[in-house]
PDB file of N, CA and C in Angstrom:
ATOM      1  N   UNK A   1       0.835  -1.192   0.000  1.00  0.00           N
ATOM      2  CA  UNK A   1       0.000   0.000   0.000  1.00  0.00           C
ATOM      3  C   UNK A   1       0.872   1.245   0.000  1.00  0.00           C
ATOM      4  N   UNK A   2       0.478   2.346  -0.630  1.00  0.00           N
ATOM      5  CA  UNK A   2       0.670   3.473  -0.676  1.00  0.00           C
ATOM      6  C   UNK A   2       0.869   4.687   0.713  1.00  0.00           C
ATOM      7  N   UNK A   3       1.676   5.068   0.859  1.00  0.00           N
ATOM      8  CA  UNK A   3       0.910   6.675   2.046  1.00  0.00           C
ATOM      9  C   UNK A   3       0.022   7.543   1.145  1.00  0.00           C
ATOM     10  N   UNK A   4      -0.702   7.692   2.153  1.00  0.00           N
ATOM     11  CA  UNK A   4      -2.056   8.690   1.417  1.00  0.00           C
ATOM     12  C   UNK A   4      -2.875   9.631   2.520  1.00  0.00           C
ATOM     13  N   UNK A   5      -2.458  11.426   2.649  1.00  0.00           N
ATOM     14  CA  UNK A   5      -2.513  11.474   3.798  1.00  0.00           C
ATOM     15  C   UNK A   5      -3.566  11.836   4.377  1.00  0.00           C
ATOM     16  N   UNK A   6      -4.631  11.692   3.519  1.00  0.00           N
ATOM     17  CA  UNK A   6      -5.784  11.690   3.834  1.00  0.00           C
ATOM     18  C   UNK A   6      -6.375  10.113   4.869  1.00  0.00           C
ATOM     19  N   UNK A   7      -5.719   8.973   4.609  1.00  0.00           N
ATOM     20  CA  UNK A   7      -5.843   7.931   5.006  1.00  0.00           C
ATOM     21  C   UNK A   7      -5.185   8.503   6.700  1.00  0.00           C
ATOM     22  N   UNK A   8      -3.916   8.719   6.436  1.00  0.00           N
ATOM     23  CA  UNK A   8      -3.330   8.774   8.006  1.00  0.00           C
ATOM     24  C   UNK A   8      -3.975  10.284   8.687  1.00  0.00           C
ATOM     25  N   UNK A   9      -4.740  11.274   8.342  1.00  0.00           N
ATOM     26  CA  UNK A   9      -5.426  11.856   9.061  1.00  0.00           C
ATOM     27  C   UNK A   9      -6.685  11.333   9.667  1.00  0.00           C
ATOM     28  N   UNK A  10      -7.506  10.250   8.543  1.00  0.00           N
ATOM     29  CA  UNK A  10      -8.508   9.980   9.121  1.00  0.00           C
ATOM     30  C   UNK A  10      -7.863   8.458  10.748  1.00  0.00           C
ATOM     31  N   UNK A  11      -6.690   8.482  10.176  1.00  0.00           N
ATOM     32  CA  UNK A  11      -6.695   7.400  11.011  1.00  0.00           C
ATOM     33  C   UNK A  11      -6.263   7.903  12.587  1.00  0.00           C
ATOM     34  N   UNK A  12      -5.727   9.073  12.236  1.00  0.00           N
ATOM     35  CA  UNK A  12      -5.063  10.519  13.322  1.00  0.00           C
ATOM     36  C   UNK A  12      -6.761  10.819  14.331  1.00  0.00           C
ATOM     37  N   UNK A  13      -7.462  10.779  13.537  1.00  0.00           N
ATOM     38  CA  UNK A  13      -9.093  11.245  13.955  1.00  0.00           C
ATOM     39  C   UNK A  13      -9.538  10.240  14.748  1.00  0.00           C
ATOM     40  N   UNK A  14      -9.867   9.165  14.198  1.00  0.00           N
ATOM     41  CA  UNK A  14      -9.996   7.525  14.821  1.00  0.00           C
ATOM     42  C   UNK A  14      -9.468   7.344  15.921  1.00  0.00           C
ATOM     43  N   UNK A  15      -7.544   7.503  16.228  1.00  0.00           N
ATOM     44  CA  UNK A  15      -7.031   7.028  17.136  1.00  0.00           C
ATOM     45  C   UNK A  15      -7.237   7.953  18.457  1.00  0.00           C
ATOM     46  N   UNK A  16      -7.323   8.994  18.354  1.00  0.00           N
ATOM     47  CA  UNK A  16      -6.956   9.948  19.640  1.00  0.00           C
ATOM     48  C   UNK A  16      -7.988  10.596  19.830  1.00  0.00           C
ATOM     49  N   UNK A  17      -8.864  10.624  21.441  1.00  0.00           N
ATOM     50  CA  UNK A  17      -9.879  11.209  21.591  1.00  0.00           C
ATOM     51  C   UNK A  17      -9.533  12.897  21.421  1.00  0.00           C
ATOM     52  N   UNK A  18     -10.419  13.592  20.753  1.00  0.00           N
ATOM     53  CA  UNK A  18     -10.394  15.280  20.864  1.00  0.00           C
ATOM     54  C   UNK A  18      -9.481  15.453  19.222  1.00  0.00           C
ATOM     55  N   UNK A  19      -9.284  14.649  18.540  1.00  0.00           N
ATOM     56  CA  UNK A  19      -8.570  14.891  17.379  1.00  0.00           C
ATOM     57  C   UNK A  19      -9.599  15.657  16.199  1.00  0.00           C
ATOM     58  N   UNK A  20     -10.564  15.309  16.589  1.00  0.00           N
ATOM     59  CA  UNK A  20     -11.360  15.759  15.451  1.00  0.00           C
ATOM     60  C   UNK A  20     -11.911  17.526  15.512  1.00  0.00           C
ATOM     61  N   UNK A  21     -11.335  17.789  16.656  1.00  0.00           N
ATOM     62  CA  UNK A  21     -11.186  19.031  16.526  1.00  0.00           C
ATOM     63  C   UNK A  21     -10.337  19.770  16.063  1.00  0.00           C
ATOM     64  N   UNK A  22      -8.999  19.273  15.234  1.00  0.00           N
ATOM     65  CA  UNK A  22      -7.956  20.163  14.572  1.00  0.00           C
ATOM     66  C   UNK A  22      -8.704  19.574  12.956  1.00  0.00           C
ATOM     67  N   UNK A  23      -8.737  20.804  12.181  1.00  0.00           N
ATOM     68  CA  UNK A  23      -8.484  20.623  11.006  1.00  0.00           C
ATOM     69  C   UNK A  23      -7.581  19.822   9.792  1.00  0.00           C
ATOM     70  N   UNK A  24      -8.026  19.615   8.745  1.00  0.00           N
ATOM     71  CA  UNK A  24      -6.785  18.707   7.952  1.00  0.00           C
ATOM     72  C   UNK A  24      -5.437  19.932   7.959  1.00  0.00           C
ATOM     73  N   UNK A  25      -5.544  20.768   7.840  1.00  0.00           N
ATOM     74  CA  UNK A  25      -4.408  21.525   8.012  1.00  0.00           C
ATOM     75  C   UNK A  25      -3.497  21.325   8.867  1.00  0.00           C
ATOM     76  N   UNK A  26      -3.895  21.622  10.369  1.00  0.00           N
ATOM     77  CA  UNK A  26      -3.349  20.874  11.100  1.00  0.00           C
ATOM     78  C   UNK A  26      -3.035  20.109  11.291  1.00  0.00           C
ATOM     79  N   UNK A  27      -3.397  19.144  10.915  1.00  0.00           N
ATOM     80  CA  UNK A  27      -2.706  17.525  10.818  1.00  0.00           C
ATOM     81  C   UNK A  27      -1.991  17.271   9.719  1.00  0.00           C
ATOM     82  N   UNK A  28      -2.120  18.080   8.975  1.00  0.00           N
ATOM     83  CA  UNK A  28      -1.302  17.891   7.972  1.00  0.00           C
ATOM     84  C   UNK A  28       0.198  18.381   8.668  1.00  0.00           C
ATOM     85  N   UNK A  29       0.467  19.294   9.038  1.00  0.00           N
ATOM     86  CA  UNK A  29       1.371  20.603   9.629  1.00  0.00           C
ATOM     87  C   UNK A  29       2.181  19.656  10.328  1.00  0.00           C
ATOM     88  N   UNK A  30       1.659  18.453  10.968  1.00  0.00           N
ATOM     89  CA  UNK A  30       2.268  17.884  12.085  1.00  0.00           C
ATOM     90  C   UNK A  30       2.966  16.681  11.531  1.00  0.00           C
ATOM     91  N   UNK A  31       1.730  15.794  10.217  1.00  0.00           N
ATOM     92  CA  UNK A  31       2.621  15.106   9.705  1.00  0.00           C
ATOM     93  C   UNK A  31       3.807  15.609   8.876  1.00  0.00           C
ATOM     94  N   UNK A  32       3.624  16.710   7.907  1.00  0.00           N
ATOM     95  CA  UNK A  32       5.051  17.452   8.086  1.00  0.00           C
ATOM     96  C   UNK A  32       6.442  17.450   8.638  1.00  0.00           C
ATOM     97  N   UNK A  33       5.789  17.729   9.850  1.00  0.00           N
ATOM     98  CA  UNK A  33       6.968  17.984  10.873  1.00  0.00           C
ATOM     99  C   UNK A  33       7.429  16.610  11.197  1.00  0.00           C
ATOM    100  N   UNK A  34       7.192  15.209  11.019  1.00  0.00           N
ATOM    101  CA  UNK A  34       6.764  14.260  11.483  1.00  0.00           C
ATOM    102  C   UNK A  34       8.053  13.707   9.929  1.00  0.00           C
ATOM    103  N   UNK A  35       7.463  13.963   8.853  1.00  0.00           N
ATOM    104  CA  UNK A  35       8.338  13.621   7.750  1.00  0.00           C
ATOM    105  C   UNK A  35       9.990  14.413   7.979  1.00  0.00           C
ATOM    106  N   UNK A  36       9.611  15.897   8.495  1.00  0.00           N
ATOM    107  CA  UNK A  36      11.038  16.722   8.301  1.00  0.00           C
ATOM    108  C   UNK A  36      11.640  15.795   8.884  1.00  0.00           C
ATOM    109  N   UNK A  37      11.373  15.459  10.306  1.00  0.00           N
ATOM    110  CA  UNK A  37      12.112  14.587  11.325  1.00  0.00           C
ATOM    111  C   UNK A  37      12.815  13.655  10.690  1.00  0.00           C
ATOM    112  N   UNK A  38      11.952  12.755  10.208  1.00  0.00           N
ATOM    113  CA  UNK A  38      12.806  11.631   9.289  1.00  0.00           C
ATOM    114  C   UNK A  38      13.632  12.194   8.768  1.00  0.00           C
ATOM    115  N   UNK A  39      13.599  13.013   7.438  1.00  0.00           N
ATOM    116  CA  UNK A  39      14.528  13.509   6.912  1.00  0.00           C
ATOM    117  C   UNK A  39      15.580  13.939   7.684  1.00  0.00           C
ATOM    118  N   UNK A  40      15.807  14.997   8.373  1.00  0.00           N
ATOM    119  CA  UNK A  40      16.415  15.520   9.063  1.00  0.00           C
ATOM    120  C   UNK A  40      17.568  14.152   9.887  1.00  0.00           C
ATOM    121  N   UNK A  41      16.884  13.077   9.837  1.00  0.00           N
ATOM    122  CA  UNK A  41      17.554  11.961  11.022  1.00  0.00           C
ATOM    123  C   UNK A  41      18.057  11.304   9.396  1.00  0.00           C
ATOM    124  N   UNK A  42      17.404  11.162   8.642  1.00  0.00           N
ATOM    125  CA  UNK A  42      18.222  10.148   7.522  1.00  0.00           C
ATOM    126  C   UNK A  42      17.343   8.674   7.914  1.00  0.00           C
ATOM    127  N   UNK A  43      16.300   8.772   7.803  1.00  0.00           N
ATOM    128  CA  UNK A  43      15.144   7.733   8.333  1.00  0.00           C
ATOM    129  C   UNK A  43      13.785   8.009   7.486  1.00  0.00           C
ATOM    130  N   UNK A  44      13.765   7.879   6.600  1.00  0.00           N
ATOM    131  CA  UNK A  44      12.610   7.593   5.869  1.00  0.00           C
ATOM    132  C   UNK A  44      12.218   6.611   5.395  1.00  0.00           C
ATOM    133  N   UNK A  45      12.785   5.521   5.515  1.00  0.00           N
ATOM    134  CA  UNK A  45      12.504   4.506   5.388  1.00  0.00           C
ATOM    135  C   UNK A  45      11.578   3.991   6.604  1.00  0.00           C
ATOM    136  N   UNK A  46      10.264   3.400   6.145  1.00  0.00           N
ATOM    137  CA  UNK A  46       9.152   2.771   7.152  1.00  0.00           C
ATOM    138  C   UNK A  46       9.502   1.526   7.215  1.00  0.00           C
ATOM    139  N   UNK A  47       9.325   1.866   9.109  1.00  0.00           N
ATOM    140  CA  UNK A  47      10.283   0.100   9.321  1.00  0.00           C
ATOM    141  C   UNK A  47       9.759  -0.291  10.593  1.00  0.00           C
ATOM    142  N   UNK A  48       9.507  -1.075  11.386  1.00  0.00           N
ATOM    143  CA  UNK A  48       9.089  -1.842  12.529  1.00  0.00           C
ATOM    144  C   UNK A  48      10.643  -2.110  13.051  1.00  0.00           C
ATOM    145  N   UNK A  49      10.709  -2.118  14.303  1.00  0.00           N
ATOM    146  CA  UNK A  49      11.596  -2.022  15.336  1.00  0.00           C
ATOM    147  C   UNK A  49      10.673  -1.923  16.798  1.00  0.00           C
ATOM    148  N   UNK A  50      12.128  -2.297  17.774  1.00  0.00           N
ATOM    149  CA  UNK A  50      12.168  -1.791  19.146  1.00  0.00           C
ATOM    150  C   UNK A  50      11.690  -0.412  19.534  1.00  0.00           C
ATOM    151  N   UNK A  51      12.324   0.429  18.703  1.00  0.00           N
ATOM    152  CA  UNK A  51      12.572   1.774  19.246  1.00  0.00           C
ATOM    153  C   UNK A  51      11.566   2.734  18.929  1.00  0.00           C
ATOM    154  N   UNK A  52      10.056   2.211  18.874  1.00  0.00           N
ATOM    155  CA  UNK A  52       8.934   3.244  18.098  1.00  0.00           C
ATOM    156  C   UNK A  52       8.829   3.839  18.909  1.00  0.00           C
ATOM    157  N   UNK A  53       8.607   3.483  20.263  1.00  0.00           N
ATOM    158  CA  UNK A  53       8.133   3.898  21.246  1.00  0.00           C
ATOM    159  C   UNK A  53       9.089   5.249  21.417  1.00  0.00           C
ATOM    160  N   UNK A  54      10.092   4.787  21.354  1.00  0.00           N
ATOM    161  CA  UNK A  54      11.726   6.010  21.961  1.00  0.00           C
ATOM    162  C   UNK A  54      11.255   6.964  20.370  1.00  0.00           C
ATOM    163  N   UNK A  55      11.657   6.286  19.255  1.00  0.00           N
ATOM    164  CA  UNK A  55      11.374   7.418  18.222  1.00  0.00           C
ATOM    165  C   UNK A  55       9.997   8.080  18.616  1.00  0.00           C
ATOM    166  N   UNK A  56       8.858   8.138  18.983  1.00  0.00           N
ATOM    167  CA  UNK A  56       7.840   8.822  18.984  1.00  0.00           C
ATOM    168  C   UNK A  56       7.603   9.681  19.756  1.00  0.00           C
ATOM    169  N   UNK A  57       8.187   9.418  21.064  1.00  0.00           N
ATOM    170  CA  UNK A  57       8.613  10.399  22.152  1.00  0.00           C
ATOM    171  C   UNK A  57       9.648  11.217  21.394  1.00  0.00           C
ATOM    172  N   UNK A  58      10.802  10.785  20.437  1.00  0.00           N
ATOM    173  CA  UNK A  58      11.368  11.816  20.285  1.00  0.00           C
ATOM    174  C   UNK A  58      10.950  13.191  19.011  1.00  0.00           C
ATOM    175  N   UNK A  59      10.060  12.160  18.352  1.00  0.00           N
ATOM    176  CA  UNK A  59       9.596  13.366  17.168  1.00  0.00           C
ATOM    177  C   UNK A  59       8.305  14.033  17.596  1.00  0.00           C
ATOM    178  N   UNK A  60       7.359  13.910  18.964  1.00  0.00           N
ATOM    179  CA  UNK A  60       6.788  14.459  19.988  1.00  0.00           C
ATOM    180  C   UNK A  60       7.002  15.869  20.214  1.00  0.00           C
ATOM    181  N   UNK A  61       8.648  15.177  20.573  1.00  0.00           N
ATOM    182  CA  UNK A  61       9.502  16.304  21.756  1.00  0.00           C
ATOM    183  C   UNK A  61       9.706  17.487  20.410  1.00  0.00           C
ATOM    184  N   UNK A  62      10.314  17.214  19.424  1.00  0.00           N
ATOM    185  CA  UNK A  62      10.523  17.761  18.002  1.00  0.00           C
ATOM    186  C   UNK A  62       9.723  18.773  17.942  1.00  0.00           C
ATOM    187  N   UNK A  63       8.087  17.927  17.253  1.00  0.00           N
ATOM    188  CA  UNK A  63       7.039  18.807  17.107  1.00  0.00           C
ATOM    189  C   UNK A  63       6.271  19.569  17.750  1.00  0.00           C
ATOM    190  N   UNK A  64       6.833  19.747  19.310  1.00  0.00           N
ATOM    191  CA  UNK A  64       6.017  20.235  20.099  1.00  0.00           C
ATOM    192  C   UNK A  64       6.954  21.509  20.077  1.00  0.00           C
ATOM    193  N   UNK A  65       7.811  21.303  20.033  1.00  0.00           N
ATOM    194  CA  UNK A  65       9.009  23.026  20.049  1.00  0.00           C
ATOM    195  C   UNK A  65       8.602  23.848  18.843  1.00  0.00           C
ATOM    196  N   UNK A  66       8.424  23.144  17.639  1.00  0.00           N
ATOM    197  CA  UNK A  66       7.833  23.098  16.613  1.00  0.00           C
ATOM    198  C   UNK A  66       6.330  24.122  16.761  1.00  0.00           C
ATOM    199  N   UNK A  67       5.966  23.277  17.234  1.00  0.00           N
ATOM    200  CA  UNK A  67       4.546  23.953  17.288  1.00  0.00           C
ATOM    201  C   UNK A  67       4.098  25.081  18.179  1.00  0.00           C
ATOM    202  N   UNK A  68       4.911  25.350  19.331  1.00  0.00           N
ATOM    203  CA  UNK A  68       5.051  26.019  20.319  1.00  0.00           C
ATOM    204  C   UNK A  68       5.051  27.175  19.766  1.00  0.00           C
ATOM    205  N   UNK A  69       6.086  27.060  18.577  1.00  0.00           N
ATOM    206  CA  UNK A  69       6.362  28.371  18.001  1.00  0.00           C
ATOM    207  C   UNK A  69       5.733  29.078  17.409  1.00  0.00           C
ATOM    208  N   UNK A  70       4.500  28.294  16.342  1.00  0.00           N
ATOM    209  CA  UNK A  70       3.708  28.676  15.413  1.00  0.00           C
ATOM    210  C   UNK A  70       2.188  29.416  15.963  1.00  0.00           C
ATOM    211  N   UNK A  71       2.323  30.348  16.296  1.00  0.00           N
ATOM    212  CA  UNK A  71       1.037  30.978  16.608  1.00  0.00           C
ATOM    213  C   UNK A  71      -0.227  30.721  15.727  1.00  0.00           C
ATOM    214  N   UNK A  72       0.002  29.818  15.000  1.00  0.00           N
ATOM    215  CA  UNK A  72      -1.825  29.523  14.703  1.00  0.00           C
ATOM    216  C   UNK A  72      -2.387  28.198  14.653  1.00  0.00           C
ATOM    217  N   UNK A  73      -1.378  27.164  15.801  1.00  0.00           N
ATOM    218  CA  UNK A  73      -1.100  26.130  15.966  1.00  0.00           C
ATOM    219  C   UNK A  73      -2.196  25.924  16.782  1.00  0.00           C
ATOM    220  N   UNK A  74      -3.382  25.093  16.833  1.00  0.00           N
ATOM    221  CA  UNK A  74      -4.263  24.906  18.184  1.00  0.00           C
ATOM    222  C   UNK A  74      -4.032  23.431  19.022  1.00  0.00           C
ATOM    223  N   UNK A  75      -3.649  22.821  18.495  1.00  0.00           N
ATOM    224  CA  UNK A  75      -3.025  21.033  18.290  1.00  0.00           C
ATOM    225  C   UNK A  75      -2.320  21.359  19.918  1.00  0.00           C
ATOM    226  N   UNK A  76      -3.846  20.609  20.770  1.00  0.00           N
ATOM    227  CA  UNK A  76      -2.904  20.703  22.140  1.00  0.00           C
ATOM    228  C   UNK A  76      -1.765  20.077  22.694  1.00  0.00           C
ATOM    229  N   UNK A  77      -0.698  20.894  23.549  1.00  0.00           N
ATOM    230  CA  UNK A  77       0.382  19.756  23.384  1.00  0.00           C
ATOM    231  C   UNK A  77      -0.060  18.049  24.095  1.00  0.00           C
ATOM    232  N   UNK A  78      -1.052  17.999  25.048  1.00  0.00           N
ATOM    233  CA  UNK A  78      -1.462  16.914  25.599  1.00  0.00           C
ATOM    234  C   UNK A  78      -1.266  15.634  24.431  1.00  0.00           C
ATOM    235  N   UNK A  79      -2.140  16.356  23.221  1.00  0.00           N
ATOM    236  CA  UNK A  79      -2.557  15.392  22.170  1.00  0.00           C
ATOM    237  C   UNK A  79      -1.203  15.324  21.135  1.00  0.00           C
ATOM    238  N   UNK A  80      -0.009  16.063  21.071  1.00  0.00           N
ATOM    239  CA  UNK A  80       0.790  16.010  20.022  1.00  0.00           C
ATOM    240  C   UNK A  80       1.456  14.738  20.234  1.00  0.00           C
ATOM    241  N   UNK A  81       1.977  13.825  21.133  1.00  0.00           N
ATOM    242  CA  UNK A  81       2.227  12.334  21.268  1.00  0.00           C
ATOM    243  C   UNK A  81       1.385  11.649  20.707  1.00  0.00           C
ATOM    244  N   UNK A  82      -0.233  11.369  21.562  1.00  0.00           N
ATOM    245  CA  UNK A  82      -0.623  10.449  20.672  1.00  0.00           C
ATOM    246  C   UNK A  82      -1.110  10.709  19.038  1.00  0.00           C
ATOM    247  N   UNK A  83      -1.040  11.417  18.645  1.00  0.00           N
ATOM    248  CA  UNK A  83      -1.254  12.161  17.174  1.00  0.00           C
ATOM    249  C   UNK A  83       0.229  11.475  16.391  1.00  0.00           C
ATOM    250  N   UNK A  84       0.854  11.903  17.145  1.00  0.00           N
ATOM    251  CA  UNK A  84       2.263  11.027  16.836  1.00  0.00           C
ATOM    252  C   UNK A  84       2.286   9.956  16.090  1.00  0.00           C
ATOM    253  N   UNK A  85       1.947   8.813  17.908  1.00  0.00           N
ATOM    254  CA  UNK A  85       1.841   7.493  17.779  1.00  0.00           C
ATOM    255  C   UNK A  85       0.652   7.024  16.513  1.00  0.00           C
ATOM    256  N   UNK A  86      -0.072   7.846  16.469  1.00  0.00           N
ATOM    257  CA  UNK A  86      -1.550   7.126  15.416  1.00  0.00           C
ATOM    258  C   UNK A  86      -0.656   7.367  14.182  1.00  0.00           C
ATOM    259  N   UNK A  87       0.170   8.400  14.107  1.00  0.00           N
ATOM    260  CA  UNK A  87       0.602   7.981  12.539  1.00  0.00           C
ATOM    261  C   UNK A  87       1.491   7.725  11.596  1.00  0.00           C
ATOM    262  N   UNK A  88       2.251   7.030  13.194  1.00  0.00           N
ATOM    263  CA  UNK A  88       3.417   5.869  12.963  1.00  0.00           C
ATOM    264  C   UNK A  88       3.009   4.205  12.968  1.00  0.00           C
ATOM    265  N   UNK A  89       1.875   4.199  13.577  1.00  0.00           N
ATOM    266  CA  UNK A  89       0.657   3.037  13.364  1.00  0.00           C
ATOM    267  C   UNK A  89      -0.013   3.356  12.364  1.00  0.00           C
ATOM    268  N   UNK A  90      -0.491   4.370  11.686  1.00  0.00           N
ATOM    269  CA  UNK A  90      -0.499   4.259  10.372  1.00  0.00           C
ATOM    270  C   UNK A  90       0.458   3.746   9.137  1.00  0.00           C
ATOM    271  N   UNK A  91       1.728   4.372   9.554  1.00  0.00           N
ATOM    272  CA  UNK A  91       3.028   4.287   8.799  1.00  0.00           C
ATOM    273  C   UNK A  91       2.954   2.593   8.415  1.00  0.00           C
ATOM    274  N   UNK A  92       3.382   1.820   9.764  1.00  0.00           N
ATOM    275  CA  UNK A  92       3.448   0.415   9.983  1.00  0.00           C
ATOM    276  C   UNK A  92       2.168  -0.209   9.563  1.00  0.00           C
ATOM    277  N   UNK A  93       1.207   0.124   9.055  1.00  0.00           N
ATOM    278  CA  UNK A  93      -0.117  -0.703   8.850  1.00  0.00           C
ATOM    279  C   UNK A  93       0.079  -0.769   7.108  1.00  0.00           C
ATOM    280  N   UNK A  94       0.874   0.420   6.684  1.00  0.00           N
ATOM    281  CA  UNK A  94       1.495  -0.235   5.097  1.00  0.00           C
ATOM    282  C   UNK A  94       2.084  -1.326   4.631  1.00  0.00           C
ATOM    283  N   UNK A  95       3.212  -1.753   5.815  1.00  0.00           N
ATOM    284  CA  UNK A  95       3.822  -2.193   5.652  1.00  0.00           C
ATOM    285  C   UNK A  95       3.648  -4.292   5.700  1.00  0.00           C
TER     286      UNK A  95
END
């Protein structure tokens, strides 16, 4: 299967209670930040491992400095982890 990010927003919506209150924009913004990361690490490749858990906390920690910054950001930080996690369980459900 394909990424399609309409698929991993709706699945962003699904996983995390209160998600359906940010816009596709917003979720888009985050998967973004979510791809820079990869890039930025030299990790774009979608892969199953140990370390989702540690990577997700760390592109969390990323997007939340990230977002902190952006004044038209509403994406509470409570929810920017599991928003995370739903769409790195998206990522892995390609695979």
């Amino acid at each position: 299967m394909e990424y399609n990010e309409d698929d991993a927003i709706r699945h962003m919506r699904q996983s995390v209670a209160g998600a359906d209150a940010y816009d596709d924009d917003q979720l888009l913004n985050l998967i973004d930040i979510i791809f820079d990361y990869y890039d930025e690490h030299g990790d774009l490749e979608i892969d199953c491992d140990d370390e989702d858990d540690e990577d997700a906390r760390a592109i969390a920690d990323h997007a939340a400095r990230l977002l902190a910054k952006d004044k038209g950001c509403i994406i509470e930080p409570a929810h920017i982890l599991p928003l995370v996690q739903a769409e790195i369980d998206y990522e892995l459900s390609l695979i």
